[in-house]
Protein backbone atom coordinates (compact mmCIF):
# COMPACT_ATOMS: atom_id res chain seq x y z
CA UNK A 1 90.43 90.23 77.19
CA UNK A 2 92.26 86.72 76.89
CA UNK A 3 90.70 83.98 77.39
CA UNK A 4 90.39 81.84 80.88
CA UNK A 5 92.56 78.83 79.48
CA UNK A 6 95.35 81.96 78.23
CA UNK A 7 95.14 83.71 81.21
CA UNK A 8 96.07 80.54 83.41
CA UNK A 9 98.48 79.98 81.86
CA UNK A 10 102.03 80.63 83.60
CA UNK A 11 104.00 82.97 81.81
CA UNK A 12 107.82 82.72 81.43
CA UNK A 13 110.73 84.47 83.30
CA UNK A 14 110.87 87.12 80.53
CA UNK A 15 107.31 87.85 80.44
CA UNK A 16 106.96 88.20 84.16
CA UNK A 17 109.69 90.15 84.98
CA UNK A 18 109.42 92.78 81.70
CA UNK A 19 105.70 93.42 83.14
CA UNK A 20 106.91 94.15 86.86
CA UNK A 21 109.94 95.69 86.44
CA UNK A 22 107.21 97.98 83.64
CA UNK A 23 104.73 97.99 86.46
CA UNK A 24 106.77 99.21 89.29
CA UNK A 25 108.51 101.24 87.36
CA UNK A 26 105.28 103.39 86.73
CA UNK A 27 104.48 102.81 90.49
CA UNK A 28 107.41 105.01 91.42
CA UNK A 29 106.72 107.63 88.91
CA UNK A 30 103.46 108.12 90.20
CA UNK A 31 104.60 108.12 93.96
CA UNK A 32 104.68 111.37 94.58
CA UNK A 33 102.27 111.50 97.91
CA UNK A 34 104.19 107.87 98.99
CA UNK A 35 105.46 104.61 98.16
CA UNK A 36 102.66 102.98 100.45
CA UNK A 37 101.65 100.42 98.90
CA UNK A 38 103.93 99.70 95.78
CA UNK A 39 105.34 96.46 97.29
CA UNK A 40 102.02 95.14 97.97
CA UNK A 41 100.82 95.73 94.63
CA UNK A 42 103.56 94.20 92.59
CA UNK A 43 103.98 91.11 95.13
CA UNK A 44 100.35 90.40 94.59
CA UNK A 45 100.34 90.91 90.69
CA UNK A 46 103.37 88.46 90.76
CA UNK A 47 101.24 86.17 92.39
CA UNK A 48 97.84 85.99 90.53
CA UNK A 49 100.14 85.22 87.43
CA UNK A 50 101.30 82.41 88.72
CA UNK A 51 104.88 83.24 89.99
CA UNK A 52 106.44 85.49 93.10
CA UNK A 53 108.23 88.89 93.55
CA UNK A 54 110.20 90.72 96.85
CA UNK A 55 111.17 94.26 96.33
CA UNK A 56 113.84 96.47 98.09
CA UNK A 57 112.36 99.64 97.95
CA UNK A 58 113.36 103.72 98.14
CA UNK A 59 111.43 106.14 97.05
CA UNK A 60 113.44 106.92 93.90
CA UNK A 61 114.14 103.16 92.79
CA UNK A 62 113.74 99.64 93.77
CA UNK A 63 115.19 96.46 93.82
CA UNK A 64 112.56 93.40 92.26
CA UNK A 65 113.34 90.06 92.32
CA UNK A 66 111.32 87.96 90.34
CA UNK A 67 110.35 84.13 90.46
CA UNK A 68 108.41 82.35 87.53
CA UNK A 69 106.32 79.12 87.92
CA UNK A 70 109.48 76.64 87.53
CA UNK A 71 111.48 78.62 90.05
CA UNK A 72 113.62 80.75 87.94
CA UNK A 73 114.87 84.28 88.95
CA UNK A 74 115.83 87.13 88.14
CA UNK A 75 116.72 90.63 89.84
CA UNK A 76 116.26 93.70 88.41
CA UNK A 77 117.21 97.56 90.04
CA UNK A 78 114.09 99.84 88.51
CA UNK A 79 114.54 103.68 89.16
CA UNK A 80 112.00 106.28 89.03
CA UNK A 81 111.51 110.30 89.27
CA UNK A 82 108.44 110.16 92.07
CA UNK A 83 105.92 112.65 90.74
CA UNK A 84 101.90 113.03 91.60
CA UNK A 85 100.94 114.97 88.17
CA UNK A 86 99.84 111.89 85.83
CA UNK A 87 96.61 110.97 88.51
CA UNK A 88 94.74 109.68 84.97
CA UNK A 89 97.55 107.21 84.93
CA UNK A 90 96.87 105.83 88.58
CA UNK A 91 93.46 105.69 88.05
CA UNK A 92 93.50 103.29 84.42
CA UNK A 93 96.38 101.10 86.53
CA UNK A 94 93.46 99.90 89.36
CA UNK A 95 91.12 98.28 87.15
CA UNK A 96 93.86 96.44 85.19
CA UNK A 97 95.61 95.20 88.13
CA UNK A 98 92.16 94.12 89.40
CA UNK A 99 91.30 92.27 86.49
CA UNK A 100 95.09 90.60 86.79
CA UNK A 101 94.24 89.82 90.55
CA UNK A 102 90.70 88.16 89.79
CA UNK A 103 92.67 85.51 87.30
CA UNK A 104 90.88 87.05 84.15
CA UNK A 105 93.78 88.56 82.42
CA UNK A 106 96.77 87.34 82.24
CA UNK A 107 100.33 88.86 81.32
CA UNK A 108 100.27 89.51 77.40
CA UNK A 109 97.10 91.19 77.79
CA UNK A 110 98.70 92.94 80.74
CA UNK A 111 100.98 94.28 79.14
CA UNK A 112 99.17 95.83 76.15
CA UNK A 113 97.01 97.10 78.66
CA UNK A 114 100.16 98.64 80.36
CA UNK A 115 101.63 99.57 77.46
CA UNK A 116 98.61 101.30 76.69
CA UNK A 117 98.69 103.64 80.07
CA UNK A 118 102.37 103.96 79.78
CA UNK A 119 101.97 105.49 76.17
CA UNK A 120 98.60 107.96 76.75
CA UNK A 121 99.09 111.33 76.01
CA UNK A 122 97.76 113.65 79.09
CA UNK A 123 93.64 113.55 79.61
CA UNK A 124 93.94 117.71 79.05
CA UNK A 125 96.32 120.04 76.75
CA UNK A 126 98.94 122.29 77.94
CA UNK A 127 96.32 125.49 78.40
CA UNK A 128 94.23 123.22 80.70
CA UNK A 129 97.16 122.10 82.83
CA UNK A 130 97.71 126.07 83.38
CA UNK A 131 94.38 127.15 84.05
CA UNK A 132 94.23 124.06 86.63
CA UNK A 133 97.44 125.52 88.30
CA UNK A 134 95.98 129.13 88.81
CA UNK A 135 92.79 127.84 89.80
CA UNK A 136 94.16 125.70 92.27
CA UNK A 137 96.07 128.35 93.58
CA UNK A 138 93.00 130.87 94.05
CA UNK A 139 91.33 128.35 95.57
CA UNK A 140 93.63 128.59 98.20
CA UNK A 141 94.45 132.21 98.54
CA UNK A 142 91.71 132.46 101.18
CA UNK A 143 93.03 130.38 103.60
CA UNK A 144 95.91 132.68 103.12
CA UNK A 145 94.04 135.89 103.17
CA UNK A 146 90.73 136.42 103.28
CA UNK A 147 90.93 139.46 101.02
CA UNK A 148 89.80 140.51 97.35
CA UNK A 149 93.38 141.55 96.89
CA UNK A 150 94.46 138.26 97.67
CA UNK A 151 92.46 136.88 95.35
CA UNK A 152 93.10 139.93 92.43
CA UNK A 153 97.13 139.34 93.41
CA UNK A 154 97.09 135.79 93.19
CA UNK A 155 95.41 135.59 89.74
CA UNK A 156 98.34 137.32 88.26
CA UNK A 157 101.05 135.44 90.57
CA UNK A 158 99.73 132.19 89.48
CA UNK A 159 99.57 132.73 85.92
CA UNK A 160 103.25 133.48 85.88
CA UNK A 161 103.76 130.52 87.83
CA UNK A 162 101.56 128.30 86.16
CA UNK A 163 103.72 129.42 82.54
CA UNK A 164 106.99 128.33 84.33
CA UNK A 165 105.29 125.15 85.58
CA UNK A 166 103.91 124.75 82.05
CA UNK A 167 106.98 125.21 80.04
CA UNK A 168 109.51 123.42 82.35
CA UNK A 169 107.53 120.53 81.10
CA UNK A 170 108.51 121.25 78.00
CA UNK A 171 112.20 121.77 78.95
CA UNK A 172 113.16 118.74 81.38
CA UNK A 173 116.33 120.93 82.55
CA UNK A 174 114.12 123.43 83.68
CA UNK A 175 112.73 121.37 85.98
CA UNK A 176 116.00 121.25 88.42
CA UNK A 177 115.32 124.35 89.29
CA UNK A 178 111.67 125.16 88.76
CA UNK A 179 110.97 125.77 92.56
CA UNK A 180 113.83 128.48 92.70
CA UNK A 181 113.34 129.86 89.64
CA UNK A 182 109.26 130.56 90.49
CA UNK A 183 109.64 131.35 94.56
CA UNK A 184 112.49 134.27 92.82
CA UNK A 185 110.54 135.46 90.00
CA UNK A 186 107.04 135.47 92.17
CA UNK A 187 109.02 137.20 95.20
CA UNK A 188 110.43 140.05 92.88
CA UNK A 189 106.99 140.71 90.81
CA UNK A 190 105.30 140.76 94.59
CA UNK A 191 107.07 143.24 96.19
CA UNK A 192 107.04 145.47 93.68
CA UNK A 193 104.09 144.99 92.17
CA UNK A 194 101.49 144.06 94.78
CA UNK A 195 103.50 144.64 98.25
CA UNK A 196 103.53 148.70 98.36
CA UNK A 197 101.71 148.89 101.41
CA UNK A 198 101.52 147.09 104.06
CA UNK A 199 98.05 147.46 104.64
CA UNK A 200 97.62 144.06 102.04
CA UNK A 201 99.07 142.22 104.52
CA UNK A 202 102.72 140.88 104.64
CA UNK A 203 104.59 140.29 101.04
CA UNK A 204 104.76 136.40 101.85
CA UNK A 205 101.34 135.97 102.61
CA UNK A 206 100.95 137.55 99.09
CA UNK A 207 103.13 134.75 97.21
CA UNK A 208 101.96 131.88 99.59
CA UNK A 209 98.94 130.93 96.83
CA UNK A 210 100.86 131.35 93.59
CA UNK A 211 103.80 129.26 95.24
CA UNK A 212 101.04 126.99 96.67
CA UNK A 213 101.53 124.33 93.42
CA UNK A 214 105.33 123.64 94.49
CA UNK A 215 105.24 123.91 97.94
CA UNK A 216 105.75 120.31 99.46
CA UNK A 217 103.77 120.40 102.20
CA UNK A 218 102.00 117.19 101.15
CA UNK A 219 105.69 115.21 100.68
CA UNK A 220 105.84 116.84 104.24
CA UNK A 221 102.86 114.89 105.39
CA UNK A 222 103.76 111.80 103.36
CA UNK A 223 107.02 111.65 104.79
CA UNK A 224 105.74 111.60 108.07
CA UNK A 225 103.25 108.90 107.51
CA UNK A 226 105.77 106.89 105.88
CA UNK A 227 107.87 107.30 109.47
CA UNK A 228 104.76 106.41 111.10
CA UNK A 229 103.70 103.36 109.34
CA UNK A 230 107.75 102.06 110.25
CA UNK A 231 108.58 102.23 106.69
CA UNK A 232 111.68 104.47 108.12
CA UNK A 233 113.75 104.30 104.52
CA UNK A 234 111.23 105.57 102.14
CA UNK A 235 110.29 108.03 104.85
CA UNK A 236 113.63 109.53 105.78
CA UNK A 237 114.06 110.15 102.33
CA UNK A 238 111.08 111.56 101.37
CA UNK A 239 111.34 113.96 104.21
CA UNK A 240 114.96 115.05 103.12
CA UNK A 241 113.96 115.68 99.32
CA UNK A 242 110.93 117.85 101.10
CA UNK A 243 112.95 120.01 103.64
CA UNK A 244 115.26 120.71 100.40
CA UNK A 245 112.64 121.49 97.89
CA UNK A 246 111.49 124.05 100.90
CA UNK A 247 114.41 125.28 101.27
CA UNK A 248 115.34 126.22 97.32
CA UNK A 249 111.29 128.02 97.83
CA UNK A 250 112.53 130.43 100.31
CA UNK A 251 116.16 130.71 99.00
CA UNK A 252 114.02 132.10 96.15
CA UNK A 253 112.09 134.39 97.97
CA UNK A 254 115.60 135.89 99.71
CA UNK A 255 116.90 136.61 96.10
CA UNK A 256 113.75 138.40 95.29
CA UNK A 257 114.04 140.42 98.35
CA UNK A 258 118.05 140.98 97.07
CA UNK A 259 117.21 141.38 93.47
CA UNK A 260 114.72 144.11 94.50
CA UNK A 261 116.95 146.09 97.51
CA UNK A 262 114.22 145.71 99.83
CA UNK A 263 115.52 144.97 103.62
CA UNK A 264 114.72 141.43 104.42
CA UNK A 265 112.48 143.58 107.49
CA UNK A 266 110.11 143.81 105.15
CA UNK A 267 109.06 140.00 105.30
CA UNK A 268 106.34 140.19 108.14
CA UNK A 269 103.94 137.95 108.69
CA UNK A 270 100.45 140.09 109.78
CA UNK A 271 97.44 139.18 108.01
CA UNK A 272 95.61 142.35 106.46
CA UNK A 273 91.52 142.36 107.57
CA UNK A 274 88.92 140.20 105.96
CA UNK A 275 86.82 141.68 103.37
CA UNK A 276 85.45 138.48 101.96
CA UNK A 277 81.69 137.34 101.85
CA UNK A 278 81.51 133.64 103.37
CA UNK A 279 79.69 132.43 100.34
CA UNK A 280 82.95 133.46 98.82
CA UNK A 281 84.87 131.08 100.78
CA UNK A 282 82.62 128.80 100.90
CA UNK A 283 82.93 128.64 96.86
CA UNK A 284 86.64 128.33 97.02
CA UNK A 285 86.76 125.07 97.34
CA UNK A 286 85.22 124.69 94.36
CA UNK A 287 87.41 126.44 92.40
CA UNK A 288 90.42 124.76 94.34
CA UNK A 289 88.92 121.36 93.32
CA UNK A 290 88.78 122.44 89.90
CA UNK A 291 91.98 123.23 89.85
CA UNK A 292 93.41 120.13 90.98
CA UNK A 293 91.46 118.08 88.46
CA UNK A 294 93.34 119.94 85.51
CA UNK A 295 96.60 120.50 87.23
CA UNK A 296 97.16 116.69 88.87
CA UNK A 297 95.09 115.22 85.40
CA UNK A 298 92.65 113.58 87.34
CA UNK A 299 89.82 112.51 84.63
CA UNK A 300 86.80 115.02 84.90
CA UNK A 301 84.57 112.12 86.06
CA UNK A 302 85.94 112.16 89.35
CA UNK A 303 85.60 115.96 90.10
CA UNK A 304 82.25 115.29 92.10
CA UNK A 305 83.24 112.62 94.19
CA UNK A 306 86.47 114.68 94.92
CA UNK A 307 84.85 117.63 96.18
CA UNK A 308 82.62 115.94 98.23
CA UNK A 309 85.63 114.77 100.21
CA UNK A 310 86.80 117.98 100.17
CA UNK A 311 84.08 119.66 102.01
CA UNK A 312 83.76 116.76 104.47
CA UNK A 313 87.37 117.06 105.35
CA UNK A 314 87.09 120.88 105.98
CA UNK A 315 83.64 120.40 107.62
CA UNK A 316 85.41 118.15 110.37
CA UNK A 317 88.49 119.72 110.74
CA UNK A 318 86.07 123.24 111.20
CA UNK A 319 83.78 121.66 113.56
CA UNK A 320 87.11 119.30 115.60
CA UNK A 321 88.97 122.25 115.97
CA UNK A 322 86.07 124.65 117.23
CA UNK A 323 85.70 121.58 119.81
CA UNK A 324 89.31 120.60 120.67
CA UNK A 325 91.51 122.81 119.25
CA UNK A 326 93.63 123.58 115.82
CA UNK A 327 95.94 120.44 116.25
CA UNK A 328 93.50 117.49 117.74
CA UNK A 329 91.22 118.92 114.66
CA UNK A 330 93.14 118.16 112.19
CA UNK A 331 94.03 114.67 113.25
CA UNK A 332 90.42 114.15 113.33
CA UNK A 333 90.00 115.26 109.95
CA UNK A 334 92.84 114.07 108.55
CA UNK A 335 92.09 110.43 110.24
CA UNK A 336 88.19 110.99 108.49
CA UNK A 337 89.38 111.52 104.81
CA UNK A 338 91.57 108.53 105.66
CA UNK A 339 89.37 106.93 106.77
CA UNK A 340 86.71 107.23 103.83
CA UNK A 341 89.03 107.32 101.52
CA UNK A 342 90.10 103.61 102.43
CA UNK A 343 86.42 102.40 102.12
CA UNK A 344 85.65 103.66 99.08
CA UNK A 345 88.99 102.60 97.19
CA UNK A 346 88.10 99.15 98.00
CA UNK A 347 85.67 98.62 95.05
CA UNK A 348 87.57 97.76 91.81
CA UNK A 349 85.24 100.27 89.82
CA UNK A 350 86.41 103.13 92.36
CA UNK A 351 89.09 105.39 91.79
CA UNK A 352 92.42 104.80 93.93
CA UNK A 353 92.65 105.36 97.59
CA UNK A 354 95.22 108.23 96.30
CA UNK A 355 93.20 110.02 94.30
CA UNK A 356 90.41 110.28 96.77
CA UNK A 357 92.81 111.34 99.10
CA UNK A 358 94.87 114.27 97.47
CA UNK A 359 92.46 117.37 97.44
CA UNK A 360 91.37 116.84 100.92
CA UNK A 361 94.99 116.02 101.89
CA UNK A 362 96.00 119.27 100.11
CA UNK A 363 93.60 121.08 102.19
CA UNK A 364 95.42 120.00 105.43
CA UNK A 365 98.61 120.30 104.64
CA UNK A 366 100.50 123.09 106.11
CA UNK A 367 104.10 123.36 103.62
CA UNK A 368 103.13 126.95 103.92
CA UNK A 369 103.73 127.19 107.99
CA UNK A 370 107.45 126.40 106.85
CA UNK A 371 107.68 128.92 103.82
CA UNK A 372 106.24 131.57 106.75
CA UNK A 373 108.49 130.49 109.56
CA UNK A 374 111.57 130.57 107.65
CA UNK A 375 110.70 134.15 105.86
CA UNK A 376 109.69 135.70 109.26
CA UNK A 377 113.35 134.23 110.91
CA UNK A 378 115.01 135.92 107.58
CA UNK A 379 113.11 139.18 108.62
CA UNK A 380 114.41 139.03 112.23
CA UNK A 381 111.08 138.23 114.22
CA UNK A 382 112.26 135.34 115.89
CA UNK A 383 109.51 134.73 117.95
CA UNK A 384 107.06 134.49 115.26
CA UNK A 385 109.46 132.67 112.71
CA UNK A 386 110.14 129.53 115.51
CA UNK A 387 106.32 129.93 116.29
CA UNK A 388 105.25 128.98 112.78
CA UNK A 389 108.20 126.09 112.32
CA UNK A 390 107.04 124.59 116.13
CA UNK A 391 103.67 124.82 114.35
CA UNK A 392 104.78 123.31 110.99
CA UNK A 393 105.94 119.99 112.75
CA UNK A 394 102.89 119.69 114.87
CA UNK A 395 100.46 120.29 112.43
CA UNK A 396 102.27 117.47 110.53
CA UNK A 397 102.75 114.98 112.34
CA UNK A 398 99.11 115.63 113.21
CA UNK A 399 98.27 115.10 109.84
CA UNK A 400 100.61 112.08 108.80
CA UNK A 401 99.49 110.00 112.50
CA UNK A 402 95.66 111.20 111.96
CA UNK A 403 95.90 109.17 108.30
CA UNK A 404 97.56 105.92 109.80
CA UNK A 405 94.86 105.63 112.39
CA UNK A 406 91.87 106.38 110.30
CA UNK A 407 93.01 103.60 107.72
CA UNK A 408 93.74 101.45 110.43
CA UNK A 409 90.81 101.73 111.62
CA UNK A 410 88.53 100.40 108.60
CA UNK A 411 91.16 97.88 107.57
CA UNK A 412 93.33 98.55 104.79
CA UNK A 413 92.56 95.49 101.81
C-alpha cells in the first residue's frame, strides 16, 4: 500500500486516464447482468484521486472523458464484450476501489492492483468450469420436471453442453455461434435419445436444463430493469442482444427437429408426473448453487452466503405466490433478494451487490417461458405457445420492477 503523502498526491492526465479507461474497460466485460452502476463507479474513482470523469455509456462500449487536477482532458471511446463468467474478477475489483475511495491508495498502486485482477488466471481449471455447468444445470432440471428422468437426461445433456461451452473458450470463433451450435446438437441427441415416448414429458422440457447455461433469461430481466431504472439506451440494447441470443436457441432446436425428420408436432409442452421425493428438491438448490460457483468463478468462500440467498429468495417467492399469486410472488421475491442484496454489498469486506444477486436472480428468471412459447408456436399449439410468451413478459417485468423497488427501498450507496 502507498503511503498517505503518495496517495494524495494528484496524479497526471496519463496516469488517470490509463487507470479508467483500464477500469471501465473491465467494468463492461464483467456487465453481463447490467451496466448499473459502471458510471457511478468510475466518476467516483476519478474523484477520490483527485480529478473528474463523465461517461457516455452502451452496454458494449463507452465514451470517458477524463479531467486531471490542473484541468486537462482527455476523451477516450473504451469497448467491451459484456460477459458475467469472471465473478472472481468483480469480487477482487470492490475492495480496491474501496481502498481508492477511502484516500488510502492512490493511482500507481491502483494500477498494479488492477493490473493484477486484469492478469489472474481463472480461480478453477477447465474440468471445474464443466462440472459447474452440469451441476448448475441439474440443479435446475426440477423446476423443469420433477422427474428422475429429468434428472438422468439432463446429466448427459449437460455434459455435452458443458464440453461445447468449455472448448468455445478455447476457440474464440466458436463462441459466435455457441448458442446455435448447443440448442442444435442438444435438440438432435434429445429426440432421439431421450424423447421416444412421450410419457417423459415433452422433448423441450427435456433440453430446457442442459440449455439452461445459455439461455438469457437473466439479460431478459436485466434489460428490463435497465428500462425501469430510465437508463432506456443500455436497456434497449440489452434487450435486443437477448431476444436474438433466444432466438439463435430455438432456431437450434428447429434444426434438430429437421436434422432428425421428426414433425415439428412433436414439440409439446405437457409435463410428465412427478416422481421426485421433496428432500430431493429441496437439495437441488444445493447442487444448483454449486454449480454456479464453478461455472460463473465465484471464489468458493462465498458459496454459503450465496445459498443462503438462494433459499430465502425461493422461500418468499413459495410462500408470496401461495398468498397472491405466481406474478405478485415473484415481485415480492425478486424485490427481497434486492433488497438484501443491497444491504449487505454495502460493507467494503462484502462481496458485490452482483454477486449476491445472481443465483437467486437465476432462480427467478424465466428465459425458459420464451424457449417454451416459441417451440410450442413451431409445433402449432397456438394457444399454449402465446400463453407461455404473455407469461414470459409478465413474469419479467415482474422480476426487473420487483428489483428496482426493493433497492429503492433500503437506499442504494
Amino acid at each position: 500500500m502507498e503511503s498517505p503523502r503518495a496517495a494524495a498526491r494528484a496524479p497526471g492526465l496519463d496516469e488517470l486516464a490509463g487507470f479508467l479507461t483500464r477500469l471501465t474497460r473491465l467494468l463492461l466485460n464483467t456487465s453481463g447482468e447490467g451496466a448499473e452502476g459502471i458510471e457511478e463507479t468510475v466518476t467516483a474513482t476519478a474523484r477520490a484521486l483527485g480529478g473528474d470523469a463523465s461517461l457516455l455509456l452502451v452496454p458494449d462500449a463507452a465514451t470517458l472523458t477524463v479531467i486531471a487536477a490542473d484541468g486537462s482532458a482527455r476523451t477516450v471511446t473504451v469497448r467491451g464484450v459484456p460477459e458475467v463468467f469472471r465473478l472472481d474478477q468483480v469480487t477482487a475489483l470492490k475492495p480496491l476501489l474501496a481502498e481508492v475511495g477511502s484516500g488510502r491508495m492512490g493511482v500507481a498502486g491502483a494500477a498494479l492492483r488492477l493490473t493484477r485482477i486484469e492478469e489472474s488466471r481463472p480461480p478453477y481449471p477447465w474440468w471445474a468450469k464443466l462440472i459447474g455447468i452440469v451441476l448448475f444445470a441439474l440443479g435446475f432440471a426440477p423446476l423443469m420436471q420433477p422427474t428422475w428422468y429429468e434428472v438422468a437426461s439432463t446429466a448427459v445433456l449437460a455434459t455435452i453442453a458443458a464440453a461445447l461451452a468449455v472448448a468455445a473458450d478455447r476457440r474464440p470463433r466458436l463462441s459466435a455461434v455457441l448458442p446455435l451450435l448447443v440448442s442444435t446438437v442438444i435438440s438432435i441427441v434429445t429426440i432421439e435419445v431421450f424423447a421416444r415416448t412421450p410419457c417423459h414429458g415433452g422433448p423441450v422440457l427435456l433440453m430446457l436444463p442442459a440449455l439452461f447455461f445459455f439461455v438469457p433469461g437473466d439479460y431478459l430481466s436485466a434489460a428490463t430493469a435497465e428500462l425501469a431504472a430510465g437508463r432506456m439506451t443500455t436497456g434497449a440494447i440489452r434487450l435486443v442482444n437477448a431476444v436474438f441470443l433466444l432466438l439463435q436457441l430455438y432456431l437450434g432446436v428447429l434444426l434438430g427437429v429437421y436434422a432428425t425428420g421428426t414433425s415439428t408436432r412433436a414439440l409439446f409442452d405437457i409435463a410428465a408426473d412427478s416422481d421426485l421425493p421433496r428432500w430431493a428438491l429441496f437439495l437441488s438448490w444445493i447442487v444448483f448453487t454449486a454449480g454456479t460457483v464453478l461455472a460463473f468463478a465465484v471464489p468458493h468462500r462465498l458459496f454459503w452466503p450465496l445459498l443462503a440467498l438462494v433459499y430465502l429468495t425461493v422461500a418468499v417467492q413459495s410462500l408470496a405466490t401461495k398468498l397472491i399469486g405466481e406474478t405478485a410472488g415473484t415481485f415480492v421475491a425478486a424485490a427481497a433478494l434486492s433488497a438484501t442484496a443491497t444491504v449487505l454489498a454495502r460493507s467494503p469486506h462484502r462481496p458485490p451487490r452482483l454477486v449476491l444477486l445472481l443465483p437467486g436472480f437465476f432462480t427467478l428468471t424465466v428465459g425458459s417461458l420464451g424457449m417454451r412459447g416459441l417451440t410450442t408456436l413451431a409445433g402449432g399449439y397456438v394457444i399454449e405457445g402465446f400463453q407461455d410468451l404473455l407469461k414470459l413478459v409478465t413474469i419479467v417485468t415482474a422480476i426487473a420492477v420487483g428489483m428496482v423497488v426493493g433497492a429503492t427501498v433500503v437506499g442504494r450507496e
